[in-house]
C-alpha atoms as a PDB file:
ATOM      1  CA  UNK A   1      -2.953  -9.989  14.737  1.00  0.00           C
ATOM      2  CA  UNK A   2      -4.701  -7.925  12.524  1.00  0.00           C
ATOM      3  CA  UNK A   3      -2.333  -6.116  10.437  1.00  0.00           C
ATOM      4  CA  UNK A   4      -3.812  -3.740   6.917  1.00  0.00           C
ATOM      5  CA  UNK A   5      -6.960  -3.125   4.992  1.00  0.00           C
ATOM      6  CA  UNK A   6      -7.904  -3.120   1.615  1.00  0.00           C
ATOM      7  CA  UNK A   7     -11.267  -1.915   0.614  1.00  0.00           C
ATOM      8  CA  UNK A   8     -14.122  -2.795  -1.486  1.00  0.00           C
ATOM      9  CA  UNK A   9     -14.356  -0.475  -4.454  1.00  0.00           C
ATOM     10  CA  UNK A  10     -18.379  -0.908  -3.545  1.00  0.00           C
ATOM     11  CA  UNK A  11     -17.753   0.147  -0.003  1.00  0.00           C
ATOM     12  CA  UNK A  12     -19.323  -2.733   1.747  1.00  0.00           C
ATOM     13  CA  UNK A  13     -16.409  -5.577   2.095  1.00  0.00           C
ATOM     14  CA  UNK A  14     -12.838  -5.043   3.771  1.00  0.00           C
ATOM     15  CA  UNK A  15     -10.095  -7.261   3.525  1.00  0.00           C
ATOM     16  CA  UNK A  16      -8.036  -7.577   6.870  1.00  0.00           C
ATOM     17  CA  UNK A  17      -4.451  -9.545   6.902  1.00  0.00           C
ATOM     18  CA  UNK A  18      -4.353 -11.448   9.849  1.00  0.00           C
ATOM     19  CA  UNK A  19      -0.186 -11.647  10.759  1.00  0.00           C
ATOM     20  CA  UNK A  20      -0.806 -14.246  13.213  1.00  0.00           C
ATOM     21  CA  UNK A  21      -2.718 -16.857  11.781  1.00  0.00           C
ATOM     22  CA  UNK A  22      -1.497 -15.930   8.004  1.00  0.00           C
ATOM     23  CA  UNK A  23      -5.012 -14.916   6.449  1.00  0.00           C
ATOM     24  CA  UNK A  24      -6.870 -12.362   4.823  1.00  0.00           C
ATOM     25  CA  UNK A  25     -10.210 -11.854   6.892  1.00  0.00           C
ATOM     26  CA  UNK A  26     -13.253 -10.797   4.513  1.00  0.00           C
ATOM     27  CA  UNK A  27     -15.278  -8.236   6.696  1.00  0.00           C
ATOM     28  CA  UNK A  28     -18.941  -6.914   5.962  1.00  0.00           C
ATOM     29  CA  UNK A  29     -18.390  -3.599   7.365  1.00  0.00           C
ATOM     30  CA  UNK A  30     -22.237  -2.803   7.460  1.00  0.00           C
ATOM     31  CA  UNK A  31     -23.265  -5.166   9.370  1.00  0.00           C
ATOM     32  CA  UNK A  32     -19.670  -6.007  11.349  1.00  0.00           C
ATOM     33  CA  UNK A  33     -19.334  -9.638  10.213  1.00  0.00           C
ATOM     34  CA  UNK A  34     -16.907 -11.839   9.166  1.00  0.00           C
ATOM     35  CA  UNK A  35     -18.078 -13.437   5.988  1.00  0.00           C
ATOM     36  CA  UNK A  36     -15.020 -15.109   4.838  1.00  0.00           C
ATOM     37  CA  UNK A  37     -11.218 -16.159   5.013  1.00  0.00           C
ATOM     38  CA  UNK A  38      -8.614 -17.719   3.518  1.00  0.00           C
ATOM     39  CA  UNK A  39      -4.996 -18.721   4.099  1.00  0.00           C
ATOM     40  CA  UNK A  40      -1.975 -17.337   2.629  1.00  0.00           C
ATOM     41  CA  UNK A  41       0.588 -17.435   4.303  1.00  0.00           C
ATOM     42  CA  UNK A  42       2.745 -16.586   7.379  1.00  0.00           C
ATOM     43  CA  UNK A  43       3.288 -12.158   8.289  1.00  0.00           C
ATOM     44  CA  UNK A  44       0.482 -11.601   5.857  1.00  0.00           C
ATOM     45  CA  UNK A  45       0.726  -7.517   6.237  1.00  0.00           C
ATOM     46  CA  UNK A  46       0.293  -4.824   3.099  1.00  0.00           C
ATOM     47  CA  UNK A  47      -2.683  -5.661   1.131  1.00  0.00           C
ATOM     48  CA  UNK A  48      -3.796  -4.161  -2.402  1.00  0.00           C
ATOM     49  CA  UNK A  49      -6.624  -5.137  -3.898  1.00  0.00           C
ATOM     50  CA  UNK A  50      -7.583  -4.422  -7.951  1.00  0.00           C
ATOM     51  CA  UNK A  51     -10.051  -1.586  -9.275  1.00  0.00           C
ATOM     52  CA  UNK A  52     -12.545  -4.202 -10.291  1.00  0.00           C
ATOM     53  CA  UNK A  53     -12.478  -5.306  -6.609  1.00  0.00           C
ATOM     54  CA  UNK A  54     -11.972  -9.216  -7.654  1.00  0.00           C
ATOM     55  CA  UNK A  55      -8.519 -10.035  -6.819  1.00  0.00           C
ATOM     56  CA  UNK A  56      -5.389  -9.059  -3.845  1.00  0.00           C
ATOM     57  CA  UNK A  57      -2.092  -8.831  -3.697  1.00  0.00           C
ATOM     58  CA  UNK A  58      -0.556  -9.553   0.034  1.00  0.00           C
ATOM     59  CA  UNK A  59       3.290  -8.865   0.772  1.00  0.00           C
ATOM     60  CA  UNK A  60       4.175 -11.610   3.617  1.00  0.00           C
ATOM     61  CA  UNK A  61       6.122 -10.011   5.835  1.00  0.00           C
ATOM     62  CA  UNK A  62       7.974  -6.792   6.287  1.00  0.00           C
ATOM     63  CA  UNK A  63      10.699  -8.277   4.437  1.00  0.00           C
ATOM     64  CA  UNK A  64       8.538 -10.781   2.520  1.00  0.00           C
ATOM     65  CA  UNK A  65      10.189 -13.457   0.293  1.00  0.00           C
ATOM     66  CA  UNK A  66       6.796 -14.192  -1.183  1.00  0.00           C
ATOM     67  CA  UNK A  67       3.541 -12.051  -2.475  1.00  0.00           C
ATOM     68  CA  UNK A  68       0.331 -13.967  -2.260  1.00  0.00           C
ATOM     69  CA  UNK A  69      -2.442 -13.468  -5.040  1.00  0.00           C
ATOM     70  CA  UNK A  70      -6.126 -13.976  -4.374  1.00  0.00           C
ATOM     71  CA  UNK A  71      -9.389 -14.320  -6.133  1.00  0.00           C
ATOM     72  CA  UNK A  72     -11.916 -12.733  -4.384  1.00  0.00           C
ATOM     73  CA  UNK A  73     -14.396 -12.752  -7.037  1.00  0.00           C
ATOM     74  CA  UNK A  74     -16.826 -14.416  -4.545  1.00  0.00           C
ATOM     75  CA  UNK A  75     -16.226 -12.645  -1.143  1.00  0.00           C
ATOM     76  CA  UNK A  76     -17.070 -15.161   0.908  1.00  0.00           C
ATOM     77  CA  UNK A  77     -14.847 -17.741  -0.633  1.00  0.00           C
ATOM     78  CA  UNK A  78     -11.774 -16.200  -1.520  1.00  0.00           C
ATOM     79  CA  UNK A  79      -9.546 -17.958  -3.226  1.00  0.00           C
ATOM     80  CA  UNK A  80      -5.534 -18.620  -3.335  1.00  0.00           C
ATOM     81  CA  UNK A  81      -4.299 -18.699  -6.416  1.00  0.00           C
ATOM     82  CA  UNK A  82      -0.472 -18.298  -5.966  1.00  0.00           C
ATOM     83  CA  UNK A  83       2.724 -16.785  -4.570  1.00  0.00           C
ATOM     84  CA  UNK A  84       5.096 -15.009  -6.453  1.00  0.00           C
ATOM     85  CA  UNK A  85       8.997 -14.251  -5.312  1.00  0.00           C
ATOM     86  CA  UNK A  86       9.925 -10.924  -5.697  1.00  0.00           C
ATOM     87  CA  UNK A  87      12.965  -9.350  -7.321  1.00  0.00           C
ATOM     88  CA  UNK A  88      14.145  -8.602  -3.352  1.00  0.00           C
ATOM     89  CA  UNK A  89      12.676  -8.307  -0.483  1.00  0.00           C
ATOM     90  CA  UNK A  90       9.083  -7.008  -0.309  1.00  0.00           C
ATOM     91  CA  UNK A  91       7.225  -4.075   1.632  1.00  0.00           C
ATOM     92  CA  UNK A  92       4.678  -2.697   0.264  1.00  0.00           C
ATOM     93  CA  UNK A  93       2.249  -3.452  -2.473  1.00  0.00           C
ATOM     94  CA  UNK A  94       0.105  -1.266  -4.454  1.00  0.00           C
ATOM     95  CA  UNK A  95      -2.336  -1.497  -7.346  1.00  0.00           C
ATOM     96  CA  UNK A  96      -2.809   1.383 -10.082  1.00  0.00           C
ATOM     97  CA  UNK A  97      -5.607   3.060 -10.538  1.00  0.00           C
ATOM     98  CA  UNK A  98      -5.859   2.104 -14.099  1.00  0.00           C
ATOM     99  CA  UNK A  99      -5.382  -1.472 -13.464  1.00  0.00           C
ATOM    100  CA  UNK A 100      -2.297  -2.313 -15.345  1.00  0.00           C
ATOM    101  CA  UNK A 101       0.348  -2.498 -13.134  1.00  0.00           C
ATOM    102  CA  UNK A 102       0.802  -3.780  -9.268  1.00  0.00           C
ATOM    103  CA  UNK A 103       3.717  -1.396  -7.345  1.00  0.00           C
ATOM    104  CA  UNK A 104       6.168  -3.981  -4.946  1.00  0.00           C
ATOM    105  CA  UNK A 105       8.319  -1.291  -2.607  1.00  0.00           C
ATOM    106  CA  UNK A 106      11.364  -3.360  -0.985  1.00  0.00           C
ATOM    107  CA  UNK A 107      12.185  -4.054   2.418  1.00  0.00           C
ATOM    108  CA  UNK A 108      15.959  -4.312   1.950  1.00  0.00           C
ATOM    109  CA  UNK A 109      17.154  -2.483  -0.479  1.00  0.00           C
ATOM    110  CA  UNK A 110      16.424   0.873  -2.329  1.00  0.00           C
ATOM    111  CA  UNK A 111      14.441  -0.354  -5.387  1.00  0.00           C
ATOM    112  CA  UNK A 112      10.646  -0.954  -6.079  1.00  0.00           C
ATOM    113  CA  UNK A 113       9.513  -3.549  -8.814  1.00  0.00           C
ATOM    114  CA  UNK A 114       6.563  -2.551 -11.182  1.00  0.00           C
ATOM    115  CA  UNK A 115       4.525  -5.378 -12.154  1.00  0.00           C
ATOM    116  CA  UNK A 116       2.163  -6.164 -15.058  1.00  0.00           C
ATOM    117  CA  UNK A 117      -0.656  -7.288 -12.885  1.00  0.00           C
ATOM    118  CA  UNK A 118      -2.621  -9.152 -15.518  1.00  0.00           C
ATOM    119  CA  UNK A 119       0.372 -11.771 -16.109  1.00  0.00           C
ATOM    120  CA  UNK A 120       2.131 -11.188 -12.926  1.00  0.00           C
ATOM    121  CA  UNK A 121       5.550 -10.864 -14.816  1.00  0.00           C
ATOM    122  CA  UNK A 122       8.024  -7.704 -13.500  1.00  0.00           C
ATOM    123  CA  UNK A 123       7.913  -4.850 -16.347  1.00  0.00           C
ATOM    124  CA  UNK A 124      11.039  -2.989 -14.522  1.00  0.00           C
ATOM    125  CA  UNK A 125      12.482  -2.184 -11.329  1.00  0.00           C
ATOM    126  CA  UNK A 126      12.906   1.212 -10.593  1.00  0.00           C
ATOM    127  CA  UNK A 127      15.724   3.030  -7.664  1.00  0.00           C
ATOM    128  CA  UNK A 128      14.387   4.678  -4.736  1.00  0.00           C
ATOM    129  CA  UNK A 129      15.168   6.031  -1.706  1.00  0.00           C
ATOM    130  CA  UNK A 130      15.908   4.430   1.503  1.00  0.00           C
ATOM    131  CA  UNK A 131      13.833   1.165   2.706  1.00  0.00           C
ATOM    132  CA  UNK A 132      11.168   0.369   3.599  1.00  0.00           C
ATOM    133  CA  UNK A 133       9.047   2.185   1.021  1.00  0.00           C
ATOM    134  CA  UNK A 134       5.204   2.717   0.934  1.00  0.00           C
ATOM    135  CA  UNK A 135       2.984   3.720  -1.827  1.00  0.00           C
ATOM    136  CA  UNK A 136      -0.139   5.378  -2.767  1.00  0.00           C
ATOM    137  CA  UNK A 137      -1.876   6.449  -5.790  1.00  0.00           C
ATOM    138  CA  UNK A 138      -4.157   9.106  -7.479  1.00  0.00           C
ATOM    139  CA  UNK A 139      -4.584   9.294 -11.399  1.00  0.00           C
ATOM    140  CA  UNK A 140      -1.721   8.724 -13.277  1.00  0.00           C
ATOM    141  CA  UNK A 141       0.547   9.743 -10.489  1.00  0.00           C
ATOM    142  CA  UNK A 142       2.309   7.495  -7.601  1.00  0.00           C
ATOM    143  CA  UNK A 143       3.352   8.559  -4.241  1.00  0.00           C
ATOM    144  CA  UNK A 144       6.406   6.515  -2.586  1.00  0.00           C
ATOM    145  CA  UNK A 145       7.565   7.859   0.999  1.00  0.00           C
ATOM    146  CA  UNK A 146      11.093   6.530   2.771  1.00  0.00           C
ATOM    147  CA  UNK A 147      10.886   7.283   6.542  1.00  0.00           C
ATOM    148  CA  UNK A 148      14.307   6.618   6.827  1.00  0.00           C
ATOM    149  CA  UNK A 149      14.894   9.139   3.882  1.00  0.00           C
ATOM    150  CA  UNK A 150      12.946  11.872   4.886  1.00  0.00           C
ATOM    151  CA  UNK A 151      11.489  11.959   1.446  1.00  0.00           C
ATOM    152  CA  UNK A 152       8.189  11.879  -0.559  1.00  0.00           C
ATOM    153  CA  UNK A 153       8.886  10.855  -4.265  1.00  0.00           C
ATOM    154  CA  UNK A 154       5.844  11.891  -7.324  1.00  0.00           C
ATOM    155  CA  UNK A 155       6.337   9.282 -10.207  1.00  0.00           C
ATOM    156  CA  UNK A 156       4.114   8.488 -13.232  1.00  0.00           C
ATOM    157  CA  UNK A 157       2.978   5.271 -12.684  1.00  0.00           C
ATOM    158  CA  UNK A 158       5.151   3.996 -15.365  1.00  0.00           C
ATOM    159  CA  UNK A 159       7.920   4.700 -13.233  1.00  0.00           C
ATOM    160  CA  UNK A 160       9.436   8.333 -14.243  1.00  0.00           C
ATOM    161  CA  UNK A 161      10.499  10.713 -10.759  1.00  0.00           C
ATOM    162  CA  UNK A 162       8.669  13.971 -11.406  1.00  0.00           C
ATOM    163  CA  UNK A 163       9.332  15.373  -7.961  1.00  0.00           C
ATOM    164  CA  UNK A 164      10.984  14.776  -4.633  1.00  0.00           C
ATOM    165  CA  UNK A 165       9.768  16.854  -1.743  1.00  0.00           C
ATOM    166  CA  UNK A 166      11.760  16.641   1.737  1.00  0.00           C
ATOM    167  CA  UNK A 167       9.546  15.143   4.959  1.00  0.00           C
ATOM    168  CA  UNK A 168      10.429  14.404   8.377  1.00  0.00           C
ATOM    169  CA  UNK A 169      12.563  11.750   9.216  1.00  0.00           C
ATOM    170  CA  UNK A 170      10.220   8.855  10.206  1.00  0.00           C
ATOM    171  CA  UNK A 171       7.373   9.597   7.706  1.00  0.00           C
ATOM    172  CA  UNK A 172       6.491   6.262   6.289  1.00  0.00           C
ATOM    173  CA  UNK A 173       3.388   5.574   5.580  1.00  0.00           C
ATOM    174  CA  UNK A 174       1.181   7.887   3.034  1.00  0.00           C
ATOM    175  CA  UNK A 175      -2.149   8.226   2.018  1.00  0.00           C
ATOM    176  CA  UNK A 176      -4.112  10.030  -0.811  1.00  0.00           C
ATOM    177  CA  UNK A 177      -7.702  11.549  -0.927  1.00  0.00           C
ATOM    178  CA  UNK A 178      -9.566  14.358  -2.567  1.00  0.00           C
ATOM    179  CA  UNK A 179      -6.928  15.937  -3.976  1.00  0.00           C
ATOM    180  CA  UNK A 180      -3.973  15.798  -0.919  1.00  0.00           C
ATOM    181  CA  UNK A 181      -1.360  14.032   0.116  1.00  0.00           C
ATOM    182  CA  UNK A 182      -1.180  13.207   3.882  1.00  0.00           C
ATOM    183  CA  UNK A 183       2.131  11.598   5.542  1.00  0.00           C
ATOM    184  CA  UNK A 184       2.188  11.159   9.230  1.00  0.00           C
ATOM    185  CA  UNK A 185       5.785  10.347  11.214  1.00  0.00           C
ATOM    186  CA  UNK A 186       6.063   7.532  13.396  1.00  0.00           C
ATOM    187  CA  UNK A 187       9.771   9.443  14.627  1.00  0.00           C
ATOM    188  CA  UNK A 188       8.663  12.490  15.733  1.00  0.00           C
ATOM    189  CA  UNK A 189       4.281  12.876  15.336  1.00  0.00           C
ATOM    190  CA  UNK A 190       3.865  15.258  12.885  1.00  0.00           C
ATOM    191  CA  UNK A 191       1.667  15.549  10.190  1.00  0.00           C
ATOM    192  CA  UNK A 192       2.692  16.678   6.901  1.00  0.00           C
ATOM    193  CA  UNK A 193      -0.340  17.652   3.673  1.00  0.00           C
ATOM    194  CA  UNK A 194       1.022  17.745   0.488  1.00  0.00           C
ATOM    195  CA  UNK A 195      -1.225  18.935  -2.862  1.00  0.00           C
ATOM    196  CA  UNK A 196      -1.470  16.251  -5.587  1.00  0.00           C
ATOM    197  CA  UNK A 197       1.699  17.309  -7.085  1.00  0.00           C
ATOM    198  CA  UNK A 198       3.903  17.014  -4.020  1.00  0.00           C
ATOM    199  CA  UNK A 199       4.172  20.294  -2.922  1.00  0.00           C
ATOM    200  CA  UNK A 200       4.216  21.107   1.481  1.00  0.00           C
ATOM    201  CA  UNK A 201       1.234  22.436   1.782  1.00  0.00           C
ATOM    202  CA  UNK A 202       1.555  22.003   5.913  1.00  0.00           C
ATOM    203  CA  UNK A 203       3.305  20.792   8.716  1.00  0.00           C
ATOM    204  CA  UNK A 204       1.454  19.835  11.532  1.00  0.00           C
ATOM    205  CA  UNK A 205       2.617  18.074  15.084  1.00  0.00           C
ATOM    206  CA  UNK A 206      -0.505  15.994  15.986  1.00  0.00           C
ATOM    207  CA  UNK A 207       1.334  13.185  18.390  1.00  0.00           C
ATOM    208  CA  UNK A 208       4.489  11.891  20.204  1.00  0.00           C
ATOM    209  CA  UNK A 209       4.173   9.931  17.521  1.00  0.00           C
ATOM    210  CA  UNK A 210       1.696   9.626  14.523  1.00  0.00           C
ATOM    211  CA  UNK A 211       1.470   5.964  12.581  1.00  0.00           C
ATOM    212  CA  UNK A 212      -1.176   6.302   9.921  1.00  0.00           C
ATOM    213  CA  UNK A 213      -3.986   8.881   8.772  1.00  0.00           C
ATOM    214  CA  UNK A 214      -6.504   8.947   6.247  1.00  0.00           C
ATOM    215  CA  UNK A 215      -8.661  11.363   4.729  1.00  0.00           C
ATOM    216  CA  UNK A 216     -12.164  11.675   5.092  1.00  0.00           C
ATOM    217  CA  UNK A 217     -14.358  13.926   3.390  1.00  0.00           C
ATOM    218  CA  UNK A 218     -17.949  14.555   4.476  1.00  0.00           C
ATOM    219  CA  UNK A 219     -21.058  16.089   2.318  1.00  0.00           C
END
């Protein structure tokens, strides 16, 4: 059951939670091969891995009770180290781009923790908007949709609200590339691209209903 991705920062590894059989699946996308697994636990789902590319954070569940961390400083034999409990019930996880802190969106409850991801230890929770939250990152600036909102939130990755800019009800995933902002909406299948400081740039329908997008830029 083959649930998110988290990519290499060298572009040749992905790292694919398995739901089913609770394990991240280490991929060599080149040449289509599974090169390694390990266990972590049961409803592995969101995966973030670190800037360095040598270590994961995996949410288990939708509402997950527990966070798995993993070495993956050798690919092909990654490494558990640990679970940590989070402040509530976790959704989504999300490195910074800088590497200091991991991002932990809830499941239950309108709140996301901000962790120090060298020690593992929660700096602060911050509110947010309806759950469950997801998050994405560019710079020094974090992206957190609520479907159930109908909002896209700019922080600082520190945690500060700069902006919150109205979506369609249903838009819950987001992702971040080149400069935009893209939020598709599993409700109704639109497509919504935002500029890097949360402003509408367009509304798009694209689907009955849209689940995920990504952007990909071409030379």
């Amino acid at each position: 059951e083959p649930r998110y991705t988290a990519a290499d920062p060298a572009g040749r590894l992905a790292y694919v939670t398995d739901g089913g059989r609770g394990e991240v699946v280490v991929l060599d996308v080149i040449r289509g091969r599974v090169v390694g697994r390990v266990r972590v636990g049961a409803g592995a789902r969101h995966i973030t891995i670190d800037p360095a590319g040598r270590r994961l954070w995996v949410a288990l569940g939708t509402k997950a009770e527990r966070i798995a961390v993993v070495n993956v400083a050798r690919p092909a034999r990654p490494r558990l180290l640990g679970l940590l409990r989070p402040p509530f019930l976790a959704h989504d996880v999300g490195w910074t781009p800088d590497s200091a802190r991991v991002w932990v969106s809830s499941g239950d409850r309108d709140e996301l923790a901000l962790y120090n991801a060298r020690t593992g230890k929660v700096l602060k929770t911050i509110s947010g908007d309806a759950p469950p939250q997801h998050v994405s990152f560019r710079g020094g600036r974090a992206y957190v949709t609520s479907g159930d909102s109908g909002t896209l939130r700019v922080h600082r990755t520190t945690g500060q609200v700069s902006k919150t800019t109205g979506v369609p009800h249903g838009s819950f995933n987001v992702s971040q590339g080149h400069g935009w902002i893209v939020t598709p909406g599993l409700g109704g299948g639109s497509l919504c691209i935002l500029d890097a400081a949360g402003r509408l740039l367009r509304r798009k329908q694209v689907a009955r209903s849209s689940h995920d997008a990504c952007i990909v830029v071409s030379g």
